[in-house]
Protein backbone atom coordinates (compact mmCIF):
# COMPACT_ATOMS: atom_id res chain seq x y z
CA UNK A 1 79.15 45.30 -28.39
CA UNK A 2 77.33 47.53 -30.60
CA UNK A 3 80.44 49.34 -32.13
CA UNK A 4 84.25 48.54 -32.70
CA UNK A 5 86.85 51.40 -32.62
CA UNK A 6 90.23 51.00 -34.55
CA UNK A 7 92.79 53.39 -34.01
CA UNK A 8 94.84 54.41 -37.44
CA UNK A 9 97.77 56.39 -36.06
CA UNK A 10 101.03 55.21 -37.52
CA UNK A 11 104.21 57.65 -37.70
CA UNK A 12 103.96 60.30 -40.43
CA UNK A 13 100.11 59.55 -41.33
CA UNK A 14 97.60 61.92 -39.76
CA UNK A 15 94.75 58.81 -39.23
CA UNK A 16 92.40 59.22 -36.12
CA UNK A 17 90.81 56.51 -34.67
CA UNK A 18 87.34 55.62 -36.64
CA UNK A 19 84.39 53.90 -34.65
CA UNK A 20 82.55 52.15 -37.13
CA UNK A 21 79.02 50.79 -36.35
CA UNK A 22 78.91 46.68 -36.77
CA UNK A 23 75.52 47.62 -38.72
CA UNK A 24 76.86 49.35 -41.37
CA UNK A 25 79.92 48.50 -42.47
CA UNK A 26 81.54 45.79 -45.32
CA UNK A 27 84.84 43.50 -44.74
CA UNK A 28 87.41 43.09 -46.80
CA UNK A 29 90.60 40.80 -46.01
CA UNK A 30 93.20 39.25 -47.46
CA UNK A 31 93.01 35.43 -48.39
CA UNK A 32 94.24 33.86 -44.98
CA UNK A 33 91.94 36.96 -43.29
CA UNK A 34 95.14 37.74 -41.07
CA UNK A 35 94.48 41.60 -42.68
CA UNK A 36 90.87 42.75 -42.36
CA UNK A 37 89.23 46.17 -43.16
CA UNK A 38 86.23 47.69 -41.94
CA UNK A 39 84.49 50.00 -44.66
CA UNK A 40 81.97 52.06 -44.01
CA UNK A 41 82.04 53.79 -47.33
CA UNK A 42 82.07 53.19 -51.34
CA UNK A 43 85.03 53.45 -53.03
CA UNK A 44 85.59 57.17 -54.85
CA UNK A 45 86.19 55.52 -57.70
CA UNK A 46 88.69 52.09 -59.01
CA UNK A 47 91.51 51.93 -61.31
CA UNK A 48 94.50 49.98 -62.82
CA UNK A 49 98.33 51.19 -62.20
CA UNK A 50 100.69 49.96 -64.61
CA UNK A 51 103.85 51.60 -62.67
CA UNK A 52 106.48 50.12 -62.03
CA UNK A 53 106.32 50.81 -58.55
CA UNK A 54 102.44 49.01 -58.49
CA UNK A 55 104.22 46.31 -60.51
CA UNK A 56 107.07 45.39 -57.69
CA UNK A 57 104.46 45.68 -54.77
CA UNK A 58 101.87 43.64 -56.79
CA UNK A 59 104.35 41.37 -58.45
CA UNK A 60 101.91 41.57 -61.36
CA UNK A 61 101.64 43.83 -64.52
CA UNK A 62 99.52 45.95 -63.35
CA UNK A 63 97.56 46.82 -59.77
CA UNK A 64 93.69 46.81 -60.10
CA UNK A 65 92.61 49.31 -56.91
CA UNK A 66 89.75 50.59 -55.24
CA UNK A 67 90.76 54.42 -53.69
CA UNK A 68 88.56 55.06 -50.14
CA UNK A 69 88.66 58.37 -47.82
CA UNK A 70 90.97 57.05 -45.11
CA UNK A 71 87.95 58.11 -42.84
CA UNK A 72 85.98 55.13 -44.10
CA UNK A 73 88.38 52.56 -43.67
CA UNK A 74 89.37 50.78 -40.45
CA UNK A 75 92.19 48.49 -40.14
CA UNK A 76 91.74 46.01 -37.40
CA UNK A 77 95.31 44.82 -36.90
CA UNK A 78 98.05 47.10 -38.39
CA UNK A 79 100.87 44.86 -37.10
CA UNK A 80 99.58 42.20 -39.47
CA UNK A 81 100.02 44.49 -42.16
CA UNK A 82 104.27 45.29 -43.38
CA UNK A 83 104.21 48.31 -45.15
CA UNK A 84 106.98 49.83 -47.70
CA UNK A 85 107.29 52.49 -49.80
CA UNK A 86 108.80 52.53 -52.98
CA UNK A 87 109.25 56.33 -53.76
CA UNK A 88 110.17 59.32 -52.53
CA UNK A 89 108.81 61.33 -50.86
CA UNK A 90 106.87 58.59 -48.80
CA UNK A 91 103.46 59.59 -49.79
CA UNK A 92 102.51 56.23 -50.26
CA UNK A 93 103.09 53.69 -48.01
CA UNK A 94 101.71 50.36 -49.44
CA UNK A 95 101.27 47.35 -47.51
CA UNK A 96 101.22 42.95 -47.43
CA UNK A 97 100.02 40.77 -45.03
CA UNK A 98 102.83 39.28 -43.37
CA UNK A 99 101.15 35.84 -42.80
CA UNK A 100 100.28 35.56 -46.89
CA UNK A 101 102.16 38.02 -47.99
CA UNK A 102 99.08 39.41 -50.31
CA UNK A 103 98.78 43.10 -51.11
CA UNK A 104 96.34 44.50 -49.34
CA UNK A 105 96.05 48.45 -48.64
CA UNK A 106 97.86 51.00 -49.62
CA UNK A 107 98.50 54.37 -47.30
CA UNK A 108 98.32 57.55 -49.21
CA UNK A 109 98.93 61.18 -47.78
CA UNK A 110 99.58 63.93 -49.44
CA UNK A 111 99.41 67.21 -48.43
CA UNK A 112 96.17 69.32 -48.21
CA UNK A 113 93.92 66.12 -49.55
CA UNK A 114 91.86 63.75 -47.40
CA UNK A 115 94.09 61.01 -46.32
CA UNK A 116 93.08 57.76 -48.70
CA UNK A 117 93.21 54.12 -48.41
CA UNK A 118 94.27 52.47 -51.16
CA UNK A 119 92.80 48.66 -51.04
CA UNK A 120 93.51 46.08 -54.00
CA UNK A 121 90.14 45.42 -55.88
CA UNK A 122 90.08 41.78 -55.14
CA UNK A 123 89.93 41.45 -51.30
CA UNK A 124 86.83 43.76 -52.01
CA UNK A 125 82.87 42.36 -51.36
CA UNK A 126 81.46 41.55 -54.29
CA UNK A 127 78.83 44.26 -53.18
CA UNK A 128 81.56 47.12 -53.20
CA UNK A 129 83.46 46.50 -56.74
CA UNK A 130 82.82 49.39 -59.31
CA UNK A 131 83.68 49.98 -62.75
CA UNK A 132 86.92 50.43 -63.60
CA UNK A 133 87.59 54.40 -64.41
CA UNK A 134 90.93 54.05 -66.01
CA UNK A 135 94.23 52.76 -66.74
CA UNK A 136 97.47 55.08 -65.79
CA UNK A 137 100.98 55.04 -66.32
CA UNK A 138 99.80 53.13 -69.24
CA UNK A 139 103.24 53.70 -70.61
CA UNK A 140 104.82 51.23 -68.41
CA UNK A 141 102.45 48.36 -69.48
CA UNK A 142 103.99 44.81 -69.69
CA UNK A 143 101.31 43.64 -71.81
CA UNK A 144 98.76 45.47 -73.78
CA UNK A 145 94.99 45.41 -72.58
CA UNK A 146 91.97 44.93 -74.43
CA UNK A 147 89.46 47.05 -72.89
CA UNK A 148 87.17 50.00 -73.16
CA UNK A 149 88.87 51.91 -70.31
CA UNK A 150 90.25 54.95 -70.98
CA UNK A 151 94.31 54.70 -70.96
CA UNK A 152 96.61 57.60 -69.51
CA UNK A 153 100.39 57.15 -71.12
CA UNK A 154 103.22 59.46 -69.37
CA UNK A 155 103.75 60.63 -65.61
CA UNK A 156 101.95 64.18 -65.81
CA UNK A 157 99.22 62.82 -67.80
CA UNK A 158 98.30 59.69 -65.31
CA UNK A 159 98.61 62.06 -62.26
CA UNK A 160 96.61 64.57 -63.61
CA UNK A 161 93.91 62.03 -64.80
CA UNK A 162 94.36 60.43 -61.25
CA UNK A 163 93.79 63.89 -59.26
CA UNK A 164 91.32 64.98 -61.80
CA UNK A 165 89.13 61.89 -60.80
CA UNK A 166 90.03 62.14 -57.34
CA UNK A 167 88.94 65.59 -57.06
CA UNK A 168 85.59 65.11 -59.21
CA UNK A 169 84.46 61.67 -56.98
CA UNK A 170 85.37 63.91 -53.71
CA UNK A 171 83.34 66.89 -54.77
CA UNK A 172 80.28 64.82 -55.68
CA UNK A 173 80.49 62.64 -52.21
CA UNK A 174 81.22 65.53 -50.24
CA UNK A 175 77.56 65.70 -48.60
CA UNK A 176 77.95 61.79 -48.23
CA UNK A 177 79.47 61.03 -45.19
């Protein structure tokens, strides 16, 4: 079998099914591997979330994320995957394995973007971790951290740093894929 398709289509999320060839793509999983994802893609870019919302899904004081185009990520079994969201509206839809219970991906749609997949940094390959690009909702910190990332403090100013590199990473990888 030279390619695998994975459909994404789950109620409210617009995600067609990907094929992704076997040749060119990464894995990521969770730490019992019940959750895998198929990349095909870099990540746009990888941050830390210090919401409160990141900190109940995480458990930890902050979430340290890779963001993907939905388009570049394949989920091979979404019923291993239990998925909540904390806010409303729904735009976000983050999910655990239900075997480990590790956060794994996170489900992001929002209205006249490219779907995204959220996936926490450390089920990543080694080959597809990046730089961290900055801290948000840096307000909501449990612990102060030492580092030379660049740290947004207050709702508007973490969303507009967010979309701001969301927008920039988009435009340059637009002829990439």
């Amino acid at each position: 079998m030279n390619q695998l398709a994975f459909s994404l289509v789950e109620v409210g999320f617009n995600y067609n099914a990907k094929v992704i060839p076997l040749s060119n793509h990464e894995l990521a999983q969770c730490c019992c591997a019940t959750v895998q994802l198929q990349l095909s893609g870099k990540p746009l870019f990888r941050g830390y979330c210090h919401c409160t919302s990141c900190q109940s899904y995480t458990g930890r004081n902050y979430s340290d994320v890779s963001i993907f185009r939905a388009s570049d990520v394949a989920i091979t079994d979404e019923s291993a995957v239990a998925f909540k969201s904390y806010q409303k509206p729904a735009l976000v839809q983050r999910g655990k394995c239900v075997g480990c219970q590790s956060s794994t991906h996170e489900k992001v749609s929002i209205p006249g973007l490219p779907d995204l997949i959220i996936v926490a940094t450390e089920i990543l390959p080694p080959t597809l971790e990046t730089e961290p690009m900055m801290h948000m909702f840096y307000h909501r910190r449990v612990k102060d951290v030492s580092d030379n990332v660049v740290k947004h403090s207050g709702f508007i100013k973490s969303q507009t740093a967010f979309m701001g590199l969301l927008f920039k990473t988009l435009w340059r990888s637009r002829g990439a894929g």
